[in-house]
PDB file of N, CA and C in Angstrom:
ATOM      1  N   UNK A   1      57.032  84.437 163.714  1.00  0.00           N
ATOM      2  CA  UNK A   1      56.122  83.418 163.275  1.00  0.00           C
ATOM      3  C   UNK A   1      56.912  82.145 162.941  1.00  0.00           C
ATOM      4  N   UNK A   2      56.664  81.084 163.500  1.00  0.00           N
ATOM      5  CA  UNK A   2      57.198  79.484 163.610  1.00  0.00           C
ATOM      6  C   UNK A   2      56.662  79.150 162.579  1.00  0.00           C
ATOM      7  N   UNK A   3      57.380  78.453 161.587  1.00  0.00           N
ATOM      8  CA  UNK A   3      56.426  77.428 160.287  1.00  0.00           C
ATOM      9  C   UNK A   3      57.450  75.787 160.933  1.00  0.00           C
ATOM     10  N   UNK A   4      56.257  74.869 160.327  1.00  0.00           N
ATOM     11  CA  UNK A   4      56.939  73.847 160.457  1.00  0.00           C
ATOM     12  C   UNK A   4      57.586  73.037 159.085  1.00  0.00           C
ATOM     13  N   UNK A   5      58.595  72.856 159.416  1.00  0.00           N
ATOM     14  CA  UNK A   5      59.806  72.564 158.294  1.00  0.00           C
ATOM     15  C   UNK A   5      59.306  70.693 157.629  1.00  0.00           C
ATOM     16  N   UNK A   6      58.990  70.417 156.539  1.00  0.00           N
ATOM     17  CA  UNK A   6      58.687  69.280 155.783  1.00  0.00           C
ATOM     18  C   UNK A   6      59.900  68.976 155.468  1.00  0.00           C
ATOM     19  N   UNK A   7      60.448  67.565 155.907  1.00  0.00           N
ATOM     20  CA  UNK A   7      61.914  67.420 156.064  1.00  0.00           C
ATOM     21  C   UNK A   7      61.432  66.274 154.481  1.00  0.00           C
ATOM     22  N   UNK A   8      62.163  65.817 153.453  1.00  0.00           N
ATOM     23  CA  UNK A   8      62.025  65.228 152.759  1.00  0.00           C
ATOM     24  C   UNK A   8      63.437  64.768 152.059  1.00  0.00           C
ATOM     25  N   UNK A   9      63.765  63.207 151.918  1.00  0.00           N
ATOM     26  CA  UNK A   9      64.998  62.233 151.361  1.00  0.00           C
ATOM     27  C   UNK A   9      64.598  61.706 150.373  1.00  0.00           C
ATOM     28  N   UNK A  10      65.867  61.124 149.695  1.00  0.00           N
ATOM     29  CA  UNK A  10      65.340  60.566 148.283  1.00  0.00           C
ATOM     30  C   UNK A  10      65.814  59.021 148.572  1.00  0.00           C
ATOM     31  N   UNK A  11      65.162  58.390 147.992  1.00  0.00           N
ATOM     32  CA  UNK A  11      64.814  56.721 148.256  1.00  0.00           C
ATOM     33  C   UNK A  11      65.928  56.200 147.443  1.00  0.00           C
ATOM     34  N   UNK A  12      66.630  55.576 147.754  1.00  0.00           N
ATOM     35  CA  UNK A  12      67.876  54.526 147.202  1.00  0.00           C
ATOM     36  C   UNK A  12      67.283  53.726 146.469  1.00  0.00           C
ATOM     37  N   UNK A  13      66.059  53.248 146.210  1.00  0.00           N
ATOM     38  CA  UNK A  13      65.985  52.969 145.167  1.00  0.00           C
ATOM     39  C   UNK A  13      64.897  53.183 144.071  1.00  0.00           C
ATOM     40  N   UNK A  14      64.313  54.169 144.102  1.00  0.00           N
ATOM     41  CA  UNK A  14      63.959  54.473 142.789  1.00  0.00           C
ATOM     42  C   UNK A  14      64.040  56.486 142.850  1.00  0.00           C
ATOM     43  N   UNK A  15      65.159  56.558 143.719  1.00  0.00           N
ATOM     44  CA  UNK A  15      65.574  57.961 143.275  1.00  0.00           C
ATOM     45  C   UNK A  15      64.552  58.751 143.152  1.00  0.00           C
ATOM     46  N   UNK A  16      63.952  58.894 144.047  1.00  0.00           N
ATOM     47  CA  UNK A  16      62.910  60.007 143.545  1.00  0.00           C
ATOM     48  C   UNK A  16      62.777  60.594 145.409  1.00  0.00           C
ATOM     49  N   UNK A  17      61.949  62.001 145.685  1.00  0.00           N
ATOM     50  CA  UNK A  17      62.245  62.751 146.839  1.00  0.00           C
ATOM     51  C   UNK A  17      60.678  62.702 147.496  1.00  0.00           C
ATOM     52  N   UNK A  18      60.976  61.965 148.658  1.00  0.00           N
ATOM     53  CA  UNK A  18      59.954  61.696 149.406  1.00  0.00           C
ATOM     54  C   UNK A  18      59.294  62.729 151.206  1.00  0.00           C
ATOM     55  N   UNK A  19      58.982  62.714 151.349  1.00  0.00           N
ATOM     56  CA  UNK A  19      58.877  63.197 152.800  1.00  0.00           C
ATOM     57  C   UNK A  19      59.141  62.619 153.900  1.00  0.00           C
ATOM     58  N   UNK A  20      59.481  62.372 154.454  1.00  0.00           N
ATOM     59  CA  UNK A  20      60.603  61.968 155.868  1.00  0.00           C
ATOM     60  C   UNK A  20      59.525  60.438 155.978  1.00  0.00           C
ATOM     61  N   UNK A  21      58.647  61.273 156.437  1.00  0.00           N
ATOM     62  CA  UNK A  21      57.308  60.198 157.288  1.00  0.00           C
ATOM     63  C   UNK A  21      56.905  59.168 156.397  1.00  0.00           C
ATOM     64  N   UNK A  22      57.520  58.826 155.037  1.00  0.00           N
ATOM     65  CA  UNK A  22      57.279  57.845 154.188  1.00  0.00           C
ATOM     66  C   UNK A  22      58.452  57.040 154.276  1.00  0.00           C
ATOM     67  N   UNK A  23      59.214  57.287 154.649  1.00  0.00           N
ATOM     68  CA  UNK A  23      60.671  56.262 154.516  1.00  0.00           C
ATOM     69  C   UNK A  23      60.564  55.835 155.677  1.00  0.00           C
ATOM     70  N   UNK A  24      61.715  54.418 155.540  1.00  0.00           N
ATOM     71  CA  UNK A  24      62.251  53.674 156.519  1.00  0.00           C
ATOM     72  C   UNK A  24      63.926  53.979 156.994  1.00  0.00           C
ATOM     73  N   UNK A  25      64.742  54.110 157.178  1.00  0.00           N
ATOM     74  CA  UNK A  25      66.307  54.465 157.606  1.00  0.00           C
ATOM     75  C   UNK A  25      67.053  53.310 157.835  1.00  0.00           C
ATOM     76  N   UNK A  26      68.351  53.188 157.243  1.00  0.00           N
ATOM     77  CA  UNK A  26      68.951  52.592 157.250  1.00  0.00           C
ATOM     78  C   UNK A  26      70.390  53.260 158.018  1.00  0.00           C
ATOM     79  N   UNK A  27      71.100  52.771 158.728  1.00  0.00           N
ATOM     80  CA  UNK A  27      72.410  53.765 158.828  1.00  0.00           C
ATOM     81  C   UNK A  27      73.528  52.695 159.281  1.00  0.00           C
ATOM     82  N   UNK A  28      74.333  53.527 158.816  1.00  0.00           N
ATOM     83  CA  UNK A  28      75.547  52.676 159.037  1.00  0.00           C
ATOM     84  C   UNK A  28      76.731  54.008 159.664  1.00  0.00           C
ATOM     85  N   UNK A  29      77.177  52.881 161.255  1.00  0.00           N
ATOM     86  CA  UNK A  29      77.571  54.165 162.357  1.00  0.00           C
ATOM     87  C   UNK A  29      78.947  54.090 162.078  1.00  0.00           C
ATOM     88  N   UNK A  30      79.460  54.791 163.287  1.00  0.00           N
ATOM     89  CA  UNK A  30      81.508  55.159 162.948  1.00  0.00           C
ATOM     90  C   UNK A  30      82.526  53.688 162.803  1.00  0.00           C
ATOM     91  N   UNK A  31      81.861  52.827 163.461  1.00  0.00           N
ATOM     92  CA  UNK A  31      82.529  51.006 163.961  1.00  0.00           C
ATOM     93  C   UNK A  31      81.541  50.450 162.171  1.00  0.00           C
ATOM     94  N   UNK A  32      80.778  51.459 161.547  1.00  0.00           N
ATOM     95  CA  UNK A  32      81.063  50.249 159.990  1.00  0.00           C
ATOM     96  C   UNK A  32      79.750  49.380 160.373  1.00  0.00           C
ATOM     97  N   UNK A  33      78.795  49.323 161.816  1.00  0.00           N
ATOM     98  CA  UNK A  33      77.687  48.233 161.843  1.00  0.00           C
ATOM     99  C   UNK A  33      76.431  49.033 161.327  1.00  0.00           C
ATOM    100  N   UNK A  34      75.573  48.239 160.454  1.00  0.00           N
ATOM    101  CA  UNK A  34      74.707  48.834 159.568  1.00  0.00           C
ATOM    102  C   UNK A  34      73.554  48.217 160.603  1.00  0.00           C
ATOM    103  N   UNK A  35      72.416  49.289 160.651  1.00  0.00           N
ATOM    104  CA  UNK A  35      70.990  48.779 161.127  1.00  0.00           C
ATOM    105  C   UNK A  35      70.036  49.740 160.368  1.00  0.00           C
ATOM    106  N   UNK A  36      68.615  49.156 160.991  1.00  0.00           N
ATOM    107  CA  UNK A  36      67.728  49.330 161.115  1.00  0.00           C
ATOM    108  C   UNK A  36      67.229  50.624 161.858  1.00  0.00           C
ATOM    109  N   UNK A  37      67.007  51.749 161.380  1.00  0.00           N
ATOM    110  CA  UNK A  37      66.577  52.889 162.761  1.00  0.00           C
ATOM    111  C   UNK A  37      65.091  53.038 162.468  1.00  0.00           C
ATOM    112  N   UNK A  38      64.674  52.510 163.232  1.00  0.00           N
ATOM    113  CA  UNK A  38      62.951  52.797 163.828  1.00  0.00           C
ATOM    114  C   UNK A  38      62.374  54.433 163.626  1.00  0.00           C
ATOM    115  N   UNK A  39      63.124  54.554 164.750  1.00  0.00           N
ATOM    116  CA  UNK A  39      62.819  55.982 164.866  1.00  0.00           C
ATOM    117  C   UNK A  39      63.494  57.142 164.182  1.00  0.00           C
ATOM    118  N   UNK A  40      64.449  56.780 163.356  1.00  0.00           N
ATOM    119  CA  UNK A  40      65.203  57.246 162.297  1.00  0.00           C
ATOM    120  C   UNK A  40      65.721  59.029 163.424  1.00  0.00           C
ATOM    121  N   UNK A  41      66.601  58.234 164.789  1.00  0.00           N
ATOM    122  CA  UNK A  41      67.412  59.098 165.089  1.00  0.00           C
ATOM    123  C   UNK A  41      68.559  58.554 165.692  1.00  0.00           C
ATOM    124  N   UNK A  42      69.024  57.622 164.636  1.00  0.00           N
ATOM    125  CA  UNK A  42      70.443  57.070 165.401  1.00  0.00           C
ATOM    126  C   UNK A  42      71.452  57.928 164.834  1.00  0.00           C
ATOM    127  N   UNK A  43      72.751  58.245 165.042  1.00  0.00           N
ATOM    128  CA  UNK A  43      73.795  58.884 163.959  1.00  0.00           C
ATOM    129  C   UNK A  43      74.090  58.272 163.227  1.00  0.00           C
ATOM    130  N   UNK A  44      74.871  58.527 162.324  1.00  0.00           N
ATOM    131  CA  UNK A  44      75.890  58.325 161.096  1.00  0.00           C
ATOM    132  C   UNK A  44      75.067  58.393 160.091  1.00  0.00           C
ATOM    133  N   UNK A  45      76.096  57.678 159.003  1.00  0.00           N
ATOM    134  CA  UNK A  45      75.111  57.596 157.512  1.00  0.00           C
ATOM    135  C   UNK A  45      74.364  56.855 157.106  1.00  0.00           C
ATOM    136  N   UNK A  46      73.053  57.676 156.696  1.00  0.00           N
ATOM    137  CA  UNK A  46      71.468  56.893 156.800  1.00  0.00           C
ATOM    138  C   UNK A  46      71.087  56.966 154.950  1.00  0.00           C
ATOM    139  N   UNK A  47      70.583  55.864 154.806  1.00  0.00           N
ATOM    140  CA  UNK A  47      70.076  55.391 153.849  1.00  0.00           C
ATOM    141  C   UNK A  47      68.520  55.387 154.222  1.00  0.00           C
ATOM    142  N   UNK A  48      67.745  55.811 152.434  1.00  0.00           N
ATOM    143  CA  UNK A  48      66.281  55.150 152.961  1.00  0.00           C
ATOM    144  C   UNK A  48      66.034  55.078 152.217  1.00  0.00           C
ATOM    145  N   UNK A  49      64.591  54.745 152.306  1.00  0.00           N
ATOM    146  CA  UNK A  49      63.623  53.648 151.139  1.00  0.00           C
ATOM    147  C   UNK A  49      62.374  53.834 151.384  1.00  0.00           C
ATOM    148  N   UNK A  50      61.567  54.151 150.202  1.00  0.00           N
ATOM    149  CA  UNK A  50      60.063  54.582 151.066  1.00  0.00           C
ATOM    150  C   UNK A  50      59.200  52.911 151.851  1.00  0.00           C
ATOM    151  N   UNK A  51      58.602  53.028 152.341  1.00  0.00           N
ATOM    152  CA  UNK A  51      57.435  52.142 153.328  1.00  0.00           C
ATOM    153  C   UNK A  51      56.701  51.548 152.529  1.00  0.00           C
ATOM    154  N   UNK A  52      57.392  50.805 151.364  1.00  0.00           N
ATOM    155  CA  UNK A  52      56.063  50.175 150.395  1.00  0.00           C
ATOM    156  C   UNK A  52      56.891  48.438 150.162  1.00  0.00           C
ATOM    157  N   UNK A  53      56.248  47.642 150.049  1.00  0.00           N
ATOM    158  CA  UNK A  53      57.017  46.081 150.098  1.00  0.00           C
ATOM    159  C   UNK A  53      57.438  45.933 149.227  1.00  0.00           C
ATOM    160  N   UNK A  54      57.033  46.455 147.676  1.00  0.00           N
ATOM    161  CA  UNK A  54      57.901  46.441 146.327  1.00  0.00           C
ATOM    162  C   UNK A  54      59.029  46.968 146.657  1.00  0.00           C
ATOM    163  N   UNK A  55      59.330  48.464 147.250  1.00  0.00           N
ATOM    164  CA  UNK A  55      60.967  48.562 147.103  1.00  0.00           C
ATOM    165  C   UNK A  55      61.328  48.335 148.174  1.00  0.00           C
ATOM    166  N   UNK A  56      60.850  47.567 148.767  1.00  0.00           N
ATOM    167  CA  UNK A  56      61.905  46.985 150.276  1.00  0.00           C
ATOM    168  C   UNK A  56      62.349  45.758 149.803  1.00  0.00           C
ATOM    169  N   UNK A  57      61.486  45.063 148.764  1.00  0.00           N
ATOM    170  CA  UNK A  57      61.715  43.987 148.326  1.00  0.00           C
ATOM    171  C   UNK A  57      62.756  44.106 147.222  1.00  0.00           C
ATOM    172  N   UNK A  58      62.767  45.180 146.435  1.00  0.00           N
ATOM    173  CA  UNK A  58      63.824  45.465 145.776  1.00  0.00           C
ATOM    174  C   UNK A  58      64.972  45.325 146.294  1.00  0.00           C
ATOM    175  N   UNK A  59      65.157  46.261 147.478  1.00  0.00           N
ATOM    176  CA  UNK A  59      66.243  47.315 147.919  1.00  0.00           C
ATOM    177  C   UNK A  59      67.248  45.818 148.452  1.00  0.00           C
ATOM    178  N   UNK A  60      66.669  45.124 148.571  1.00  0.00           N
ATOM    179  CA  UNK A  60      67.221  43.638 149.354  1.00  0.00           C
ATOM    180  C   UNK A  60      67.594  42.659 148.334  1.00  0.00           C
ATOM    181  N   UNK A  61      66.845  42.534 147.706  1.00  0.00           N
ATOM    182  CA  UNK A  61      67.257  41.435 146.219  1.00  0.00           C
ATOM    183  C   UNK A  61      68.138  41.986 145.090  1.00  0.00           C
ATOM    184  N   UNK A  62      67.871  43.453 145.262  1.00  0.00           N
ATOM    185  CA  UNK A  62      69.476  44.288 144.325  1.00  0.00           C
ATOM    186  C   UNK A  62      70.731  44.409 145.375  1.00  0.00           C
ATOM    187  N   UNK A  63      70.587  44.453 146.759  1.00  0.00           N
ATOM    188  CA  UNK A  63      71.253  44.654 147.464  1.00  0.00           C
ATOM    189  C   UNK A  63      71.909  46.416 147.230  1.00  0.00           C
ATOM    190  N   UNK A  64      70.941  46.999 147.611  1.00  0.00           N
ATOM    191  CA  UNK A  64      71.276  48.858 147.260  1.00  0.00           C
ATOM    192  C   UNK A  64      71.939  49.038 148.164  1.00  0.00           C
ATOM    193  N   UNK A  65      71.791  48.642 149.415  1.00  0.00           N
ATOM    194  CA  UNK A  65      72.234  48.877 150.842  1.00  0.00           C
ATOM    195  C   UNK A  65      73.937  48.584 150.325  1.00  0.00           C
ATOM    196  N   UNK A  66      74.872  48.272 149.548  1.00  0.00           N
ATOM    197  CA  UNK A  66      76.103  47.888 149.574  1.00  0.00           C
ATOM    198  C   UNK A  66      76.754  49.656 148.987  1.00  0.00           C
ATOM    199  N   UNK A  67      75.565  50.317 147.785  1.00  0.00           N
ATOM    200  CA  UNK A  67      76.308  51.278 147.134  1.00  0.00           C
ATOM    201  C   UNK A  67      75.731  52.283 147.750  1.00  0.00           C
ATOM    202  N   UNK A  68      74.826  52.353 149.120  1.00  0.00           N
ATOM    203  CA  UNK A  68      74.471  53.340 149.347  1.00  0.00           C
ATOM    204  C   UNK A  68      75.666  53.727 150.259  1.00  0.00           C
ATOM    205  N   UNK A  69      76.096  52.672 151.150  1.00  0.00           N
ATOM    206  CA  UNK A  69      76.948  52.968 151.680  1.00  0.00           C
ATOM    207  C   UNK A  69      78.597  52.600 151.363  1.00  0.00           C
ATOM    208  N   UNK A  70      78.549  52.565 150.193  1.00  0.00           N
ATOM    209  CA  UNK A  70      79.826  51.833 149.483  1.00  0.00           C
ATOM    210  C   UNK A  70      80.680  51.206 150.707  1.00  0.00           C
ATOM    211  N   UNK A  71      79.727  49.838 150.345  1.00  0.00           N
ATOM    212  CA  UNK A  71      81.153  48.502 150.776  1.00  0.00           C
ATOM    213  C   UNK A  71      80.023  47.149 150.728  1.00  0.00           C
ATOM    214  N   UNK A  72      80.799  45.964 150.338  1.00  0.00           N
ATOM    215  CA  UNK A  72      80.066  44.811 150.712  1.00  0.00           C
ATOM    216  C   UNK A  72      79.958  44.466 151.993  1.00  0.00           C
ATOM    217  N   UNK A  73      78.545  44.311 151.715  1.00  0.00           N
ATOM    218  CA  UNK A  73      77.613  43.733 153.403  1.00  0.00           C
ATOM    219  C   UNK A  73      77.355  42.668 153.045  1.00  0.00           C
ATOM    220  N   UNK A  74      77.676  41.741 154.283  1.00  0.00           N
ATOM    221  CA  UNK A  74      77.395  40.209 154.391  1.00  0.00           C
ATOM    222  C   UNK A  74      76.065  39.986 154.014  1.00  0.00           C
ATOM    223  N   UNK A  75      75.705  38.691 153.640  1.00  0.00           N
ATOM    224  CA  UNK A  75      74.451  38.496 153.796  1.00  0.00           C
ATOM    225  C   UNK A  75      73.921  38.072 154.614  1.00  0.00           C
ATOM    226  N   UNK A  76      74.441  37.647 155.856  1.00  0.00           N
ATOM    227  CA  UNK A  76      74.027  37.274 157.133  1.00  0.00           C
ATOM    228  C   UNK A  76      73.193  38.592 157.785  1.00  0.00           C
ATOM    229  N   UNK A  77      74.246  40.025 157.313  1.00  0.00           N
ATOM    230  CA  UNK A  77      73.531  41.303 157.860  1.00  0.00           C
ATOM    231  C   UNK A  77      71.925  41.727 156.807  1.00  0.00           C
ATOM    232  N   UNK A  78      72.255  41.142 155.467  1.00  0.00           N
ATOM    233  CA  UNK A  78      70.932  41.719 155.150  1.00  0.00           C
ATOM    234  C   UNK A  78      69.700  40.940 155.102  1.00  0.00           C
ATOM    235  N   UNK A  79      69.831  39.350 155.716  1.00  0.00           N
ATOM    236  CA  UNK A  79      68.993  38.774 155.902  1.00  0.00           C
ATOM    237  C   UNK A  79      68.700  39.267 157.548  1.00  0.00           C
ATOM    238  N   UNK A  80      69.185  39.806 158.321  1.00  0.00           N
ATOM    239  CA  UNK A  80      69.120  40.248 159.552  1.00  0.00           C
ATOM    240  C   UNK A  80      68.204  41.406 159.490  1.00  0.00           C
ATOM    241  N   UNK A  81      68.684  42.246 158.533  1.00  0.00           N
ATOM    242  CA  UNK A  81      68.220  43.466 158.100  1.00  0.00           C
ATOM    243  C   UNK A  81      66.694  43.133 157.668  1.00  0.00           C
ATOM    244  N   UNK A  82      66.518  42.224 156.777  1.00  0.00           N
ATOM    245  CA  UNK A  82      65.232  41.851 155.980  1.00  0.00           C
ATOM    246  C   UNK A  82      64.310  41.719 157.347  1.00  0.00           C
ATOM    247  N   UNK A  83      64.783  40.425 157.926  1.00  0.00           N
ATOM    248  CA  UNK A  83      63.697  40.425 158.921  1.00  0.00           C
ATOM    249  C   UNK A  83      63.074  41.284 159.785  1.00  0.00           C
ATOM    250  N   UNK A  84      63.910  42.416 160.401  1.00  0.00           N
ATOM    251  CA  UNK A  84      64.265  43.478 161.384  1.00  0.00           C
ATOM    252  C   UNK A  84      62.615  44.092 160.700  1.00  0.00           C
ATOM    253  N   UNK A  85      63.160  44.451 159.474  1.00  0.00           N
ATOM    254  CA  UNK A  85      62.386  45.364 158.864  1.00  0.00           C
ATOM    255  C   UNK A  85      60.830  44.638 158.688  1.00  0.00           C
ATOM    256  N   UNK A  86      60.634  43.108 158.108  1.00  0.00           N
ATOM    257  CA  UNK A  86      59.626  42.796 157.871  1.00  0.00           C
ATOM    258  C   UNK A  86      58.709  42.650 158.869  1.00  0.00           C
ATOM    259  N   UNK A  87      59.101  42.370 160.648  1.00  0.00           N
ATOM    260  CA  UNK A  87      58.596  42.409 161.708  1.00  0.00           C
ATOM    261  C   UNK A  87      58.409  43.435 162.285  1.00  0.00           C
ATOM    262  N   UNK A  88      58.922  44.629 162.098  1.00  0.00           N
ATOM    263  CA  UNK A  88      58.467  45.624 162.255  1.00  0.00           C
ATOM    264  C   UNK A  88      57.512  46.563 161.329  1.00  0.00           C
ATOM    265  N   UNK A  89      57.233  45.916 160.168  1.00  0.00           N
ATOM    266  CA  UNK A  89      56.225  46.185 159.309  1.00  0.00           C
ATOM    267  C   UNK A  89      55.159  45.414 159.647  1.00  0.00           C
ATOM    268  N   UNK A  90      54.827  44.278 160.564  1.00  0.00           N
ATOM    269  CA  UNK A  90      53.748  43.699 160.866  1.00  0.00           C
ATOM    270  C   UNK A  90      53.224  44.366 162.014  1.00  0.00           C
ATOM    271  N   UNK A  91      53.923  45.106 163.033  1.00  0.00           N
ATOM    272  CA  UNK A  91      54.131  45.523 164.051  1.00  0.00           C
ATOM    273  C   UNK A  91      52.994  46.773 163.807  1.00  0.00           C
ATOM    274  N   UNK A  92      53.388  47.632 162.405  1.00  0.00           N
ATOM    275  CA  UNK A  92      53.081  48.712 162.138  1.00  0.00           C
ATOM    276  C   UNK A  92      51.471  48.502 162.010  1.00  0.00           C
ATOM    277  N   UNK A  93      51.227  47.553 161.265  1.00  0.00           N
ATOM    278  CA  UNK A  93      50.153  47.155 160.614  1.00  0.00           C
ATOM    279  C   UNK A  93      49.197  46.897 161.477  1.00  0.00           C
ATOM    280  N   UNK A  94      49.749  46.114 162.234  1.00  0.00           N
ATOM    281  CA  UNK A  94      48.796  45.825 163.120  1.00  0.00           C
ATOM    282  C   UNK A  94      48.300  46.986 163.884  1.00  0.00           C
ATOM    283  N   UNK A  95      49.380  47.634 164.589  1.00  0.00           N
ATOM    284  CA  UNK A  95      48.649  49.354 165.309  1.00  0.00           C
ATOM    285  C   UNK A  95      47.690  49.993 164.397  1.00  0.00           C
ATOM    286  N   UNK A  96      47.325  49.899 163.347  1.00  0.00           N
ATOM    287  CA  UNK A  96      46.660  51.136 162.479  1.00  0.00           C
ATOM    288  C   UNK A  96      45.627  50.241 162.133  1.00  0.00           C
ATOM    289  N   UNK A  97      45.460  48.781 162.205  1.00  0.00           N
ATOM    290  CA  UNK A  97      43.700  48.059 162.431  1.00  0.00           C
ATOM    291  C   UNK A  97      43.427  48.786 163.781  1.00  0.00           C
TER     292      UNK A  97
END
């Protein structure tokens, strides 16, 4: 008998344990370049944050993204990052009208 497995991460920033399908992914690969994963199946080490604009808006104005992955990130990358994410949150929005 197959069960299906509820994969669930805890949010960088308000620490608490979410279910996969609520977060967004962050990762940062073997070359040190941090993105955006959509589909949250790129490798390396992934950061996340649940799908709500308060802590995305947080996660960017505390800059969490530096201790999740301990090291300073430019701000050229997290204004890169900001947008990535905010256009693909319009993206979202719009499919589900």
């Amino acid at each position: 008998m197959k069960t299906d497995r509820k994969y669930s991460r805890k949010s960088i920033v308000d620490a608490k344990i979410y279910d996969i399908n609520l977060l967004i992914k962050f990762v940062k690969n073997k070359d040190g370049i941090i993105s955006f994963d959509k589909h949250k199946n790129l490798p390396g080490r992934g950061a996340y944050c649940l799908l709500d604009e308060n802590q995305i808006n947080i996660l960017f104005r505390k800059k969490l993204l530096n201790k999740a992955f301990k090291q300073n990130i430019n701000i050229e990358v997290y204004n890169n990052l900001e947008g990535e994410v905010n256009e693909w949150i319009k993206i979202v929005k719009e499919n589900q009208m």
